[in-house]
PDB file of N, CA and C in Angstrom:
ATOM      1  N   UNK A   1      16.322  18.261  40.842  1.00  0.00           N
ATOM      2  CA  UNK A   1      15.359  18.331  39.780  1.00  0.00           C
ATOM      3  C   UNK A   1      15.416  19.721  39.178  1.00  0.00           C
ATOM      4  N   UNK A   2      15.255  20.015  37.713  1.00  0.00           N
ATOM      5  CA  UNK A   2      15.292  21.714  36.866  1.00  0.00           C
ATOM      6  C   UNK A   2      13.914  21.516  36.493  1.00  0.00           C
ATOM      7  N   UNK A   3      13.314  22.942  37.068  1.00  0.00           N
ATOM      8  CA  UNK A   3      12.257  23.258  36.583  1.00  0.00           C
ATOM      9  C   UNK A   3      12.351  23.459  35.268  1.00  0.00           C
ATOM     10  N   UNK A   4      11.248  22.807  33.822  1.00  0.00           N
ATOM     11  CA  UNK A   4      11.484  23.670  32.868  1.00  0.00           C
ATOM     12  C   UNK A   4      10.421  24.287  32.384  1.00  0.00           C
ATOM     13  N   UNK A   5      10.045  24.706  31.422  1.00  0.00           N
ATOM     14  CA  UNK A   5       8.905  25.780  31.182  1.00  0.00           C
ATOM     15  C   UNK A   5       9.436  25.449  29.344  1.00  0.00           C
ATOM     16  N   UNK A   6       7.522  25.690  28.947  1.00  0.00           N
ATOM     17  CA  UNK A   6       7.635  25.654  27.820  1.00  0.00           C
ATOM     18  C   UNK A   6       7.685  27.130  26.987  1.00  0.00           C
ATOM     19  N   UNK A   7       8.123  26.888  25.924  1.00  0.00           N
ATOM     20  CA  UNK A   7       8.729  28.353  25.343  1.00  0.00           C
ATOM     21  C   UNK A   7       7.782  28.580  24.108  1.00  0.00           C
ATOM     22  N   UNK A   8       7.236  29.039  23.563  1.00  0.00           N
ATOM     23  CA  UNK A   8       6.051  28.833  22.146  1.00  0.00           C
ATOM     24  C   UNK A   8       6.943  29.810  21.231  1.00  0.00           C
ATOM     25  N   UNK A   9       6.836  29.555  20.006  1.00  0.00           N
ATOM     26  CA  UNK A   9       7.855  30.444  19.108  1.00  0.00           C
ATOM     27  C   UNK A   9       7.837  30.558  17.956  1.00  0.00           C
ATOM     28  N   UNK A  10       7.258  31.019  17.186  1.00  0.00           N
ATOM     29  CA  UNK A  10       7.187  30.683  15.751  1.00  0.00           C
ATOM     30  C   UNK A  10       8.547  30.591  14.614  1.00  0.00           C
ATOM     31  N   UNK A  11       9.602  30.855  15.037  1.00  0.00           N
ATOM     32  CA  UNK A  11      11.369  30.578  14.819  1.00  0.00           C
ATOM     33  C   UNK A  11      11.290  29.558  14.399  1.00  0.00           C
ATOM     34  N   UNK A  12      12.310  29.136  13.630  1.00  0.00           N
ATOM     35  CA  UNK A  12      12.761  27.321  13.231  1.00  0.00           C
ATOM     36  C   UNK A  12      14.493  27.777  13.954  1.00  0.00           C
ATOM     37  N   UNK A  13      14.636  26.620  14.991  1.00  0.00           N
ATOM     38  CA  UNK A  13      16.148  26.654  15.203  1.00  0.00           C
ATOM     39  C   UNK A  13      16.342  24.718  14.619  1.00  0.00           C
ATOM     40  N   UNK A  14      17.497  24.707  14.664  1.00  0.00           N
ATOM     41  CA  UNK A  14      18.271  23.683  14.935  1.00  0.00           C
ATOM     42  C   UNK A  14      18.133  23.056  15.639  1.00  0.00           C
ATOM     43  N   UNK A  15      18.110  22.082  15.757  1.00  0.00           N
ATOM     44  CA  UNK A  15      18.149  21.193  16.797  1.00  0.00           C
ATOM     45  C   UNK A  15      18.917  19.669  16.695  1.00  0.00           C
ATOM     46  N   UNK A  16      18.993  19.105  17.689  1.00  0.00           N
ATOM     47  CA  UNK A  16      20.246  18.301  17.444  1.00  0.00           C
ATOM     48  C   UNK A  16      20.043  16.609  18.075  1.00  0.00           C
ATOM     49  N   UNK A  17      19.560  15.481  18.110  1.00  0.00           N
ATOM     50  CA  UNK A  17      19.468  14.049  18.610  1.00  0.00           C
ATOM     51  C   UNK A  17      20.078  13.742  18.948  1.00  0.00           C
ATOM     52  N   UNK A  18      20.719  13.538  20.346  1.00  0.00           N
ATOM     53  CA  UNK A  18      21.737  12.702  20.642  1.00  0.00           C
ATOM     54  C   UNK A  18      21.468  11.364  20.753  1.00  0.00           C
ATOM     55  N   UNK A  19      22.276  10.064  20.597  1.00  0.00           N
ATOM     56  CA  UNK A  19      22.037   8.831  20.716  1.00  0.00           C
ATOM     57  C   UNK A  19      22.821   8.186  21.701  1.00  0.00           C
ATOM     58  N   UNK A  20      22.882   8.088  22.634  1.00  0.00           N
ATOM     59  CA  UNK A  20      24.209   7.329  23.102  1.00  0.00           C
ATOM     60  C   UNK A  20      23.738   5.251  22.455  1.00  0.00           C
ATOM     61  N   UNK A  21      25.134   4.818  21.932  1.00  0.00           N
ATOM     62  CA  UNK A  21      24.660   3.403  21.585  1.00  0.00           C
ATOM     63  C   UNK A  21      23.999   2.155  22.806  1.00  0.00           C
ATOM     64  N   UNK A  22      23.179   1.605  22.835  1.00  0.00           N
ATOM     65  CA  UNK A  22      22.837   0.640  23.856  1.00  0.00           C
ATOM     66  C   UNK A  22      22.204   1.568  24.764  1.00  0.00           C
ATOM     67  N   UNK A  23      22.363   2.434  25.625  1.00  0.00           N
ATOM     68  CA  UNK A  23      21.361   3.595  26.370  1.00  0.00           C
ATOM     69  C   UNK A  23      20.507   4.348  26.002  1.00  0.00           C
ATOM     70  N   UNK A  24      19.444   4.102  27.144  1.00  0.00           N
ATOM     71  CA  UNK A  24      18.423   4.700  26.338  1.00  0.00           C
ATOM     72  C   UNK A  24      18.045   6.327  27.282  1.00  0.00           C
ATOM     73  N   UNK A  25      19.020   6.324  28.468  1.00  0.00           N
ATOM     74  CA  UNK A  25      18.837   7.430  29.112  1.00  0.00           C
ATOM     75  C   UNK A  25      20.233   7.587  29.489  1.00  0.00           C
ATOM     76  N   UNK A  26      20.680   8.881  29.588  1.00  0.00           N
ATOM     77  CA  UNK A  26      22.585   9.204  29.800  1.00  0.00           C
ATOM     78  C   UNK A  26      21.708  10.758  30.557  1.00  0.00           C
ATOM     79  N   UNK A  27      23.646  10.748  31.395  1.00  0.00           N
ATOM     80  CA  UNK A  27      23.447  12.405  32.019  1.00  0.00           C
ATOM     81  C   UNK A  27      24.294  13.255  30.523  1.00  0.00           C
ATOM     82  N   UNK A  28      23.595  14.546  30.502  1.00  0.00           N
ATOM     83  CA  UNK A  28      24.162  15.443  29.543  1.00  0.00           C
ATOM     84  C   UNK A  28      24.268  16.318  30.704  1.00  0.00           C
ATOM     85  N   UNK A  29      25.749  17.102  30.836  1.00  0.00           N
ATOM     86  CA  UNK A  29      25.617  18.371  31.630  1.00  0.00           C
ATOM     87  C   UNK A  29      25.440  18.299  32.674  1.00  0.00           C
ATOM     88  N   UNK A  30      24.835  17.062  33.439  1.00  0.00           N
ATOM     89  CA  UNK A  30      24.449  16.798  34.891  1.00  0.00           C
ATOM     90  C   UNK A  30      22.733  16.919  34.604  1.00  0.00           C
ATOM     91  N   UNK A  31      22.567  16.610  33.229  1.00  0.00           N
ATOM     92  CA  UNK A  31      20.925  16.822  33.351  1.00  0.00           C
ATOM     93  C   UNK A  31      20.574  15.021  32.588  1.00  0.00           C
ATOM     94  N   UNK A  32      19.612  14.447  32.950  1.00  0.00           N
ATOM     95  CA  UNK A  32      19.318  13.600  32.869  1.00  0.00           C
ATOM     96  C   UNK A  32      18.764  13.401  31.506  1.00  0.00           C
ATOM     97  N   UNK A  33      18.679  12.767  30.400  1.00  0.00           N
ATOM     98  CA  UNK A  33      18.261  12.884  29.132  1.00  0.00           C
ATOM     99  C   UNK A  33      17.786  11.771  28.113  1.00  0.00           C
ATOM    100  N   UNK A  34      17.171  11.547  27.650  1.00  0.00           N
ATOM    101  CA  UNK A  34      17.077  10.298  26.908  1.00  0.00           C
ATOM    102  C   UNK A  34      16.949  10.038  25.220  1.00  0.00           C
ATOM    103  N   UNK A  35      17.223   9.346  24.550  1.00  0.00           N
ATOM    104  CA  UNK A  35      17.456   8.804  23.644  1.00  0.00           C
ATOM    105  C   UNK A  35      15.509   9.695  23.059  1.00  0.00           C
ATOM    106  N   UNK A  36      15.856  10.028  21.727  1.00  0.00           N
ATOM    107  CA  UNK A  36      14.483  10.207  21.208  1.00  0.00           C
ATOM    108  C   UNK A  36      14.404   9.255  20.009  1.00  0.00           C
ATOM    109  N   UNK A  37      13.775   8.811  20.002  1.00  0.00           N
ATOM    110  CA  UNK A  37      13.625   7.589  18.780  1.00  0.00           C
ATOM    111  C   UNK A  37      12.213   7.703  17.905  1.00  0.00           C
ATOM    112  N   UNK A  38      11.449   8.918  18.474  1.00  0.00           N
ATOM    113  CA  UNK A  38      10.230   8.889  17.864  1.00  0.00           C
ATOM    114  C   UNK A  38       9.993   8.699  15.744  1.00  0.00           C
ATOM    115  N   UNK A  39      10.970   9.552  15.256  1.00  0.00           N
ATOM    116  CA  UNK A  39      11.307   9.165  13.880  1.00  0.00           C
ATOM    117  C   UNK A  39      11.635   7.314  13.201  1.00  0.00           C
ATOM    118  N   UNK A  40      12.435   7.127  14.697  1.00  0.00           N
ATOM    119  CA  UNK A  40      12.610   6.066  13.529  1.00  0.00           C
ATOM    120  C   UNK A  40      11.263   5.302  13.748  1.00  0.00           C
ATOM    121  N   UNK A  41      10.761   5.091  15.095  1.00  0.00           N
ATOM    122  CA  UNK A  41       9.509   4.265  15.661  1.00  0.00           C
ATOM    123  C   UNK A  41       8.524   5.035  14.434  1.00  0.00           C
ATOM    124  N   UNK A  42       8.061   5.980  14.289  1.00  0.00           N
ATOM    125  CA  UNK A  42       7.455   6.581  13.609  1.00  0.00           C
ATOM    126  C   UNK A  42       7.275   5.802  11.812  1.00  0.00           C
ATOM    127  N   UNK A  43       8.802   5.740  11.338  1.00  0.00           N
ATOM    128  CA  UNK A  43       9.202   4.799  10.512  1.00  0.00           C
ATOM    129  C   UNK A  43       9.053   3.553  10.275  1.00  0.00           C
ATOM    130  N   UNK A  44       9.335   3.048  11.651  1.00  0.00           N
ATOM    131  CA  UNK A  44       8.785   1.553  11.875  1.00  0.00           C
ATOM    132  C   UNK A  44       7.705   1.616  11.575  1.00  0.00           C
ATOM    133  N   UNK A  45       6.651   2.040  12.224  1.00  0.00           N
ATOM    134  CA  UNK A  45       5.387   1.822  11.787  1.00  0.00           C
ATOM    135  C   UNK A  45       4.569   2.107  10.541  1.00  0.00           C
ATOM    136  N   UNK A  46       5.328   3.129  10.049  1.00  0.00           N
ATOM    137  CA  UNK A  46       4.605   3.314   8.593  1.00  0.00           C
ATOM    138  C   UNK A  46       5.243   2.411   7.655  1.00  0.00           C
ATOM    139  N   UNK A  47       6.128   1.401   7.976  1.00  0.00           N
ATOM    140  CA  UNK A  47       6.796   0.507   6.733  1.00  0.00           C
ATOM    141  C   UNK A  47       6.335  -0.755   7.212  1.00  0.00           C
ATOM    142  N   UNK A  48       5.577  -0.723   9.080  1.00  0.00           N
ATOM    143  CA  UNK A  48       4.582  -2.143   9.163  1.00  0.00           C
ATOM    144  C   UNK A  48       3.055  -1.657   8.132  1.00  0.00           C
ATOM    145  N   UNK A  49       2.955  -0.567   8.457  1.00  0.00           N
ATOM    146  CA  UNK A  49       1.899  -0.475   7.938  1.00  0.00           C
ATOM    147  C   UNK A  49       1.579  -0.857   6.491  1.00  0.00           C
ATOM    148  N   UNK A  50       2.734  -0.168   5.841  1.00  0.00           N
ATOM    149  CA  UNK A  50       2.504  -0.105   3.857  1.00  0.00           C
ATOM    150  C   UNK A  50       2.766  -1.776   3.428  1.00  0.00           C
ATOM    151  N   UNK A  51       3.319  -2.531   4.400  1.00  0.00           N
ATOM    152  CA  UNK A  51       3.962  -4.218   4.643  1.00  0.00           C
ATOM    153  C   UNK A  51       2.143  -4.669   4.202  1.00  0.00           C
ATOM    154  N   UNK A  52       1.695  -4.145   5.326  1.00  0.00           N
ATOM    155  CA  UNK A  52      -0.173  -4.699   5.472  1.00  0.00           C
ATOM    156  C   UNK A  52      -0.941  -4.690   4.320  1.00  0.00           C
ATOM    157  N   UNK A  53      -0.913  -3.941   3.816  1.00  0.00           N
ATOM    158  CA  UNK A  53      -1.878  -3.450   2.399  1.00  0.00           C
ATOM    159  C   UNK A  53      -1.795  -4.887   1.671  1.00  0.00           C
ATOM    160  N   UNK A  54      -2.687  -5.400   1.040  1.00  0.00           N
ATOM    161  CA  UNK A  54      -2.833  -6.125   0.240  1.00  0.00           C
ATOM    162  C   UNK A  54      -2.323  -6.026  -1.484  1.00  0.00           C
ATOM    163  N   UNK A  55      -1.486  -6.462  -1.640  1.00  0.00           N
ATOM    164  CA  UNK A  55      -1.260  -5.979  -2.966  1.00  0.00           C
ATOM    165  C   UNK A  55      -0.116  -4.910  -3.582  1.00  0.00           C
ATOM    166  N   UNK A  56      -1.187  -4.148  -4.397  1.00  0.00           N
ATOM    167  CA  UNK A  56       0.023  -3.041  -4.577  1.00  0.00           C
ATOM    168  C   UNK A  56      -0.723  -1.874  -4.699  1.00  0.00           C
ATOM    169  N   UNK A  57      -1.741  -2.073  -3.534  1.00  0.00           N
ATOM    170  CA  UNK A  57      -3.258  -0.904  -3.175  1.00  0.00           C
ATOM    171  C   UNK A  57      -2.398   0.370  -2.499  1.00  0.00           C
ATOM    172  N   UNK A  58      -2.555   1.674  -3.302  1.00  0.00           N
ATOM    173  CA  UNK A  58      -1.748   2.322  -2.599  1.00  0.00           C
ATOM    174  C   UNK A  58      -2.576   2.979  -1.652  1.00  0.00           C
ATOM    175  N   UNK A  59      -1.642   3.555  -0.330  1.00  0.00           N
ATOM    176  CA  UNK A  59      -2.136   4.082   0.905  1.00  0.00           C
ATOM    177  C   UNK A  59      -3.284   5.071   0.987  1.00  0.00           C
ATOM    178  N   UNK A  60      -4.063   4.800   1.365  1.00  0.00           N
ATOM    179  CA  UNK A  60      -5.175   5.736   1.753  1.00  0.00           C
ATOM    180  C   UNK A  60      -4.917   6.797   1.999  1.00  0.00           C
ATOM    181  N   UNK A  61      -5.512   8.278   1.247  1.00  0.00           N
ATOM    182  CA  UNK A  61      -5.454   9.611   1.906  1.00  0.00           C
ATOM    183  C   UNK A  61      -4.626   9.804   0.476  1.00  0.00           C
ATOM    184  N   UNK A  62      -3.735   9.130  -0.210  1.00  0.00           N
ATOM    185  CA  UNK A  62      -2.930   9.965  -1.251  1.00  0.00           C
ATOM    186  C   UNK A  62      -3.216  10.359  -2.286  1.00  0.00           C
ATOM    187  N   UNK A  63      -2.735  10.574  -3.462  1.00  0.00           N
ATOM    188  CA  UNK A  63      -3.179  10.954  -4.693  1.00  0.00           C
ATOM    189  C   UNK A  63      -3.534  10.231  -5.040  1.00  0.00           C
ATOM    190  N   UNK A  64      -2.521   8.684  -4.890  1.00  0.00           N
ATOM    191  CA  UNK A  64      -2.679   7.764  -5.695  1.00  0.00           C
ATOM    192  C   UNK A  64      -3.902   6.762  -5.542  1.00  0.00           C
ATOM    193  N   UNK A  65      -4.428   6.867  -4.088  1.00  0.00           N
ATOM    194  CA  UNK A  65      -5.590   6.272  -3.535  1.00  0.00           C
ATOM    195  C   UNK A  65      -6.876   6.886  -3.945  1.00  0.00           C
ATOM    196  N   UNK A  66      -6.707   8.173  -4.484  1.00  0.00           N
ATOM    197  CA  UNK A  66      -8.083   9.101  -4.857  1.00  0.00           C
ATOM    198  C   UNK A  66      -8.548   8.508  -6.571  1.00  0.00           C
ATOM    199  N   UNK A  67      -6.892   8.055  -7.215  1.00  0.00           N
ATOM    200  CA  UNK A  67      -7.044   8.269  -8.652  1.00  0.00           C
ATOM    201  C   UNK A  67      -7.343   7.048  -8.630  1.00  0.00           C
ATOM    202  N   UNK A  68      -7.212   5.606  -8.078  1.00  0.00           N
ATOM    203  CA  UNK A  68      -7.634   4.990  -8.312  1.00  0.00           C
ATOM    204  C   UNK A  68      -9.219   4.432  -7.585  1.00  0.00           C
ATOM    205  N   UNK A  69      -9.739   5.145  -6.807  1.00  0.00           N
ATOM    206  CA  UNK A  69     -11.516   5.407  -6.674  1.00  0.00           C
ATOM    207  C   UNK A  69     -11.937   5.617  -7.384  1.00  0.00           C
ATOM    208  N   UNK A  70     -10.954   7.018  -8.270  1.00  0.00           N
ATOM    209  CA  UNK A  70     -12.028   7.767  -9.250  1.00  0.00           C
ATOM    210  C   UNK A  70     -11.757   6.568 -10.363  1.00  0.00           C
ATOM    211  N   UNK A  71     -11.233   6.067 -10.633  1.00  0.00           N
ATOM    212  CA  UNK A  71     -11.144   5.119 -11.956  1.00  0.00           C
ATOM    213  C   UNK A  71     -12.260   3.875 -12.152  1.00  0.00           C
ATOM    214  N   UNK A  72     -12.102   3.372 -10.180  1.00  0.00           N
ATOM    215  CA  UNK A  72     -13.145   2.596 -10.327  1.00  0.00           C
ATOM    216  C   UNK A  72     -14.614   2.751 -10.048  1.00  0.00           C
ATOM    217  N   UNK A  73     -14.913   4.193 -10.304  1.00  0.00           N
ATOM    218  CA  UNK A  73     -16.425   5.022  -9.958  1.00  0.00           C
ATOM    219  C   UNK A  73     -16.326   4.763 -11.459  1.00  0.00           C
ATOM    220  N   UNK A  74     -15.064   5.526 -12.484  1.00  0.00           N
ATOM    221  CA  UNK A  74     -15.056   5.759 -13.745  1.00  0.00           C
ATOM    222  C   UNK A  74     -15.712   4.188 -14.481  1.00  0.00           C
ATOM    223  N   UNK A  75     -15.447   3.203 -14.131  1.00  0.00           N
ATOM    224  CA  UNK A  75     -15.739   1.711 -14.660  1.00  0.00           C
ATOM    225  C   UNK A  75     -16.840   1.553 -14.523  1.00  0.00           C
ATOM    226  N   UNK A  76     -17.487   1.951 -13.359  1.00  0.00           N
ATOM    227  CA  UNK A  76     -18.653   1.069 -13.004  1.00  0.00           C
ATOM    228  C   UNK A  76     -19.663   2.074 -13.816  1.00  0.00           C
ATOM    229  N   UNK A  77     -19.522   3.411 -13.728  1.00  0.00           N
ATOM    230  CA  UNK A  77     -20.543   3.937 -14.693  1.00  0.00           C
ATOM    231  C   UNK A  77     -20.308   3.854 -16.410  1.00  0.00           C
ATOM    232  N   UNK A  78     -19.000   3.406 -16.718  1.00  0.00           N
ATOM    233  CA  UNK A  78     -19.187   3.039 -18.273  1.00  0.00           C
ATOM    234  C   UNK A  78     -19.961   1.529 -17.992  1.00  0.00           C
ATOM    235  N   UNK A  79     -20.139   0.819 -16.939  1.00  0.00           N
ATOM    236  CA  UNK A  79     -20.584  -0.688 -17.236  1.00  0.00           C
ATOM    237  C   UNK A  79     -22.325  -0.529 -17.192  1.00  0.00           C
ATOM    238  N   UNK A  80     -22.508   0.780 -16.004  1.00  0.00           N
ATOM    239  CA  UNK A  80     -24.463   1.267 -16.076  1.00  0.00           C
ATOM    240  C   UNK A  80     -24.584   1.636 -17.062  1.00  0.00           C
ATOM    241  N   UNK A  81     -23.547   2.354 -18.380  1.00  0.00           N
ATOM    242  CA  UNK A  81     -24.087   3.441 -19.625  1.00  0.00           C
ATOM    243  C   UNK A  81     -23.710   2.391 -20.510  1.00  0.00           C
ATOM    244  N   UNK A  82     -22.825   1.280 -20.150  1.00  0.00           N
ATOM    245  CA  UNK A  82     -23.320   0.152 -21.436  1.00  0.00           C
ATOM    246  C   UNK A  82     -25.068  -1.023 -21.180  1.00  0.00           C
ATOM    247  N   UNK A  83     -25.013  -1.291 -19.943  1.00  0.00           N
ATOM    248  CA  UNK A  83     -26.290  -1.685 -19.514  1.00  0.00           C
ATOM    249  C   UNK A  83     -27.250  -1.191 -20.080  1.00  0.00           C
ATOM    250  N   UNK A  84     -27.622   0.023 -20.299  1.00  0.00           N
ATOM    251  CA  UNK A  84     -28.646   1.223 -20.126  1.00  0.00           C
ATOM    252  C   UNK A  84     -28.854   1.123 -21.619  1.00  0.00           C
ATOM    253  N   UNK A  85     -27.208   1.232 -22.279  1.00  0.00           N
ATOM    254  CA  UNK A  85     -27.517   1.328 -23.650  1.00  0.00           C
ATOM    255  C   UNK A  85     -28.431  -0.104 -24.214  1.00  0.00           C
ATOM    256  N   UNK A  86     -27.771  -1.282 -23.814  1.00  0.00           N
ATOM    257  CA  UNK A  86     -28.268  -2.010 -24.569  1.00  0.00           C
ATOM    258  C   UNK A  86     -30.093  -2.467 -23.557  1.00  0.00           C
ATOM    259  N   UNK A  87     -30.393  -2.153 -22.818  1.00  0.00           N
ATOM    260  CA  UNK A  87     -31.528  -1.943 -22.546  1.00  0.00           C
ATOM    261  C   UNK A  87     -32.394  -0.965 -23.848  1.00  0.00           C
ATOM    262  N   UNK A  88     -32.091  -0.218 -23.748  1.00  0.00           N
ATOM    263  CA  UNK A  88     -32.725   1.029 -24.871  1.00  0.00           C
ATOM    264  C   UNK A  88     -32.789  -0.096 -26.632  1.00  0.00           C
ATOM    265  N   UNK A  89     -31.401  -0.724 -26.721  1.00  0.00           N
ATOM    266  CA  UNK A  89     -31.426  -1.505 -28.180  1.00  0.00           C
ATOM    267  C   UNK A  89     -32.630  -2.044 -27.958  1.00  0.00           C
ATOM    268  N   UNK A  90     -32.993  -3.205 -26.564  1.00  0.00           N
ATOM    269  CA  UNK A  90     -33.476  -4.320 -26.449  1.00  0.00           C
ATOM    270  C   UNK A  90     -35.372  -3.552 -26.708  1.00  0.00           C
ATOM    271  N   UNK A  91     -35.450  -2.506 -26.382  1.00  0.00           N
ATOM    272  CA  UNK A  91     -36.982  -1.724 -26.011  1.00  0.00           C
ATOM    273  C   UNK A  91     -36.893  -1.150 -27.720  1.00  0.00           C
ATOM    274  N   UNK A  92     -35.876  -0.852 -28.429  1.00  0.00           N
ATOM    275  CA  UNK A  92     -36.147  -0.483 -30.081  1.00  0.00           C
ATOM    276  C   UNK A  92     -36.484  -1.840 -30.694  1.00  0.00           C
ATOM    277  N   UNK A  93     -36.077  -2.755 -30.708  1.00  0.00           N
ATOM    278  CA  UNK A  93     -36.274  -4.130 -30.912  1.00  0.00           C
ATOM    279  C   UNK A  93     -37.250  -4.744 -31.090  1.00  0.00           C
ATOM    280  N   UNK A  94     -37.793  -5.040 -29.812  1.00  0.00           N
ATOM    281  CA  UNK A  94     -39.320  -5.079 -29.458  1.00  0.00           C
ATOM    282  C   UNK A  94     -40.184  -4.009 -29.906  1.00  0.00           C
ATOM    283  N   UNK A  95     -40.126  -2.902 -30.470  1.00  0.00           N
ATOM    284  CA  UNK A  95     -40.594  -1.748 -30.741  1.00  0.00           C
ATOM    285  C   UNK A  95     -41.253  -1.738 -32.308  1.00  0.00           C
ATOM    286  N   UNK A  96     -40.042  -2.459 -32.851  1.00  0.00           N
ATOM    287  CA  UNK A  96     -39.724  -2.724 -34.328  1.00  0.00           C
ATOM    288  C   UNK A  96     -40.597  -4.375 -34.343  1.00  0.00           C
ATOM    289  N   UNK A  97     -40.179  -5.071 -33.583  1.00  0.00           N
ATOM    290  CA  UNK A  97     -41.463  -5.976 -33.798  1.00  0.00           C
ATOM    291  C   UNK A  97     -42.515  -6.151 -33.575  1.00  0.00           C
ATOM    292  N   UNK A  98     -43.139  -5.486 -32.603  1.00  0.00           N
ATOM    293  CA  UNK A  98     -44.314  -5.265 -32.285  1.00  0.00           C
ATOM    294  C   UNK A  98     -44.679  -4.322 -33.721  1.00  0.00           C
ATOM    295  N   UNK A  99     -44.125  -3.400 -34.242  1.00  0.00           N
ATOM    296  CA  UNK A  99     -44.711  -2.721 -35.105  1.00  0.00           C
ATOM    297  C   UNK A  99     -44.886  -4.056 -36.613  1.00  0.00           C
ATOM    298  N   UNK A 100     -43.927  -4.475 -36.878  1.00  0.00           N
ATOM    299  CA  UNK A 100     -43.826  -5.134 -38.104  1.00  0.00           C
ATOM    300  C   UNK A 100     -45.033  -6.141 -38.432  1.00  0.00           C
ATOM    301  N   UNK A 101     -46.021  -6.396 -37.293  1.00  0.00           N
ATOM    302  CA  UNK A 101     -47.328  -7.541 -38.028  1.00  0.00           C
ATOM    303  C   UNK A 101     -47.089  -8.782 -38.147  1.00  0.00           C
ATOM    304  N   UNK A 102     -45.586  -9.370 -37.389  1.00  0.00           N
ATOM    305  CA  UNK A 102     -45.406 -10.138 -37.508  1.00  0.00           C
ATOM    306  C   UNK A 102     -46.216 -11.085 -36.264  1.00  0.00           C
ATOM    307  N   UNK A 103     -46.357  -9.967 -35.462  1.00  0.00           N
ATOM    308  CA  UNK A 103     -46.582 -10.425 -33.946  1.00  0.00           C
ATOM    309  C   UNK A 103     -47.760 -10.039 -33.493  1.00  0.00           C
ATOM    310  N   UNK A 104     -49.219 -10.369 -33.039  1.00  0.00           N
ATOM    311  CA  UNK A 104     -50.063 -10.251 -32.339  1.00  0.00           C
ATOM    312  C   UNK A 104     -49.810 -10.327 -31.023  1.00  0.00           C
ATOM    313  N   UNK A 105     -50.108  -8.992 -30.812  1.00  0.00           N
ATOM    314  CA  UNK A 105     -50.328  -8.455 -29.459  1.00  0.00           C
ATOM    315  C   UNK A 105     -51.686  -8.316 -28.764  1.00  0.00           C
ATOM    316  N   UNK A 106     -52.040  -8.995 -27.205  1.00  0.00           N
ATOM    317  CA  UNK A 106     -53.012  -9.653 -27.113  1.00  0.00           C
ATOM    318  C   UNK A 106     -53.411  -8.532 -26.091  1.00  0.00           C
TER     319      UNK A 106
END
């Protein structure tokens, strides 16, 4: 068994994946080693994931997920400031007939 010890480093080196085909653990050097697959698994799952989404809703957290919130915050308050407006017509309306004498108010 090699003791190993972790090294902390703020450096970028190189580094290198070996694959052997069909194995998922090989000796390197006389040291025991295994296949890292975390990228592609990593991959896998974010292309099950974007598979899931309904539609063509883009992924949560992105730009494209923010711009379309803000669009549909943007809708729903032009649909309260058309509401609102024609509330206000509907209260001039009544305003105008109640004034005109046409109408007894009891």
């Amino acid at each position: 068994m090699i003791c190993v010890r972790v090294v902390e480093t703020n450096e970028f080196e190189r580094v290198y994946n070996l694959t052997v085909a069909g194995e998922h653990e090989y000796f390197a050097n006389g040291v025991l080693v295994s296949n890292c697959d975390a990228g592609r698994y990593g991959f896998a799952a974010l292309t099950h994931y974007l598979t899931q989404l309904p539609g063509d809703r883009p992924v949560p957290g992105t730009r494209a997920a923010f711009q379309l919130e803000e669009a549909k915050i943007e809708q729903e308050l032009d649909k309260r400031e058309a509401r609102l407006d024609a509330l206000a017509e509907q209260d001039e309306l009544a305003e105008e007939y109640r004034h005109s004498g046409e109408y007894e108010w009891q």
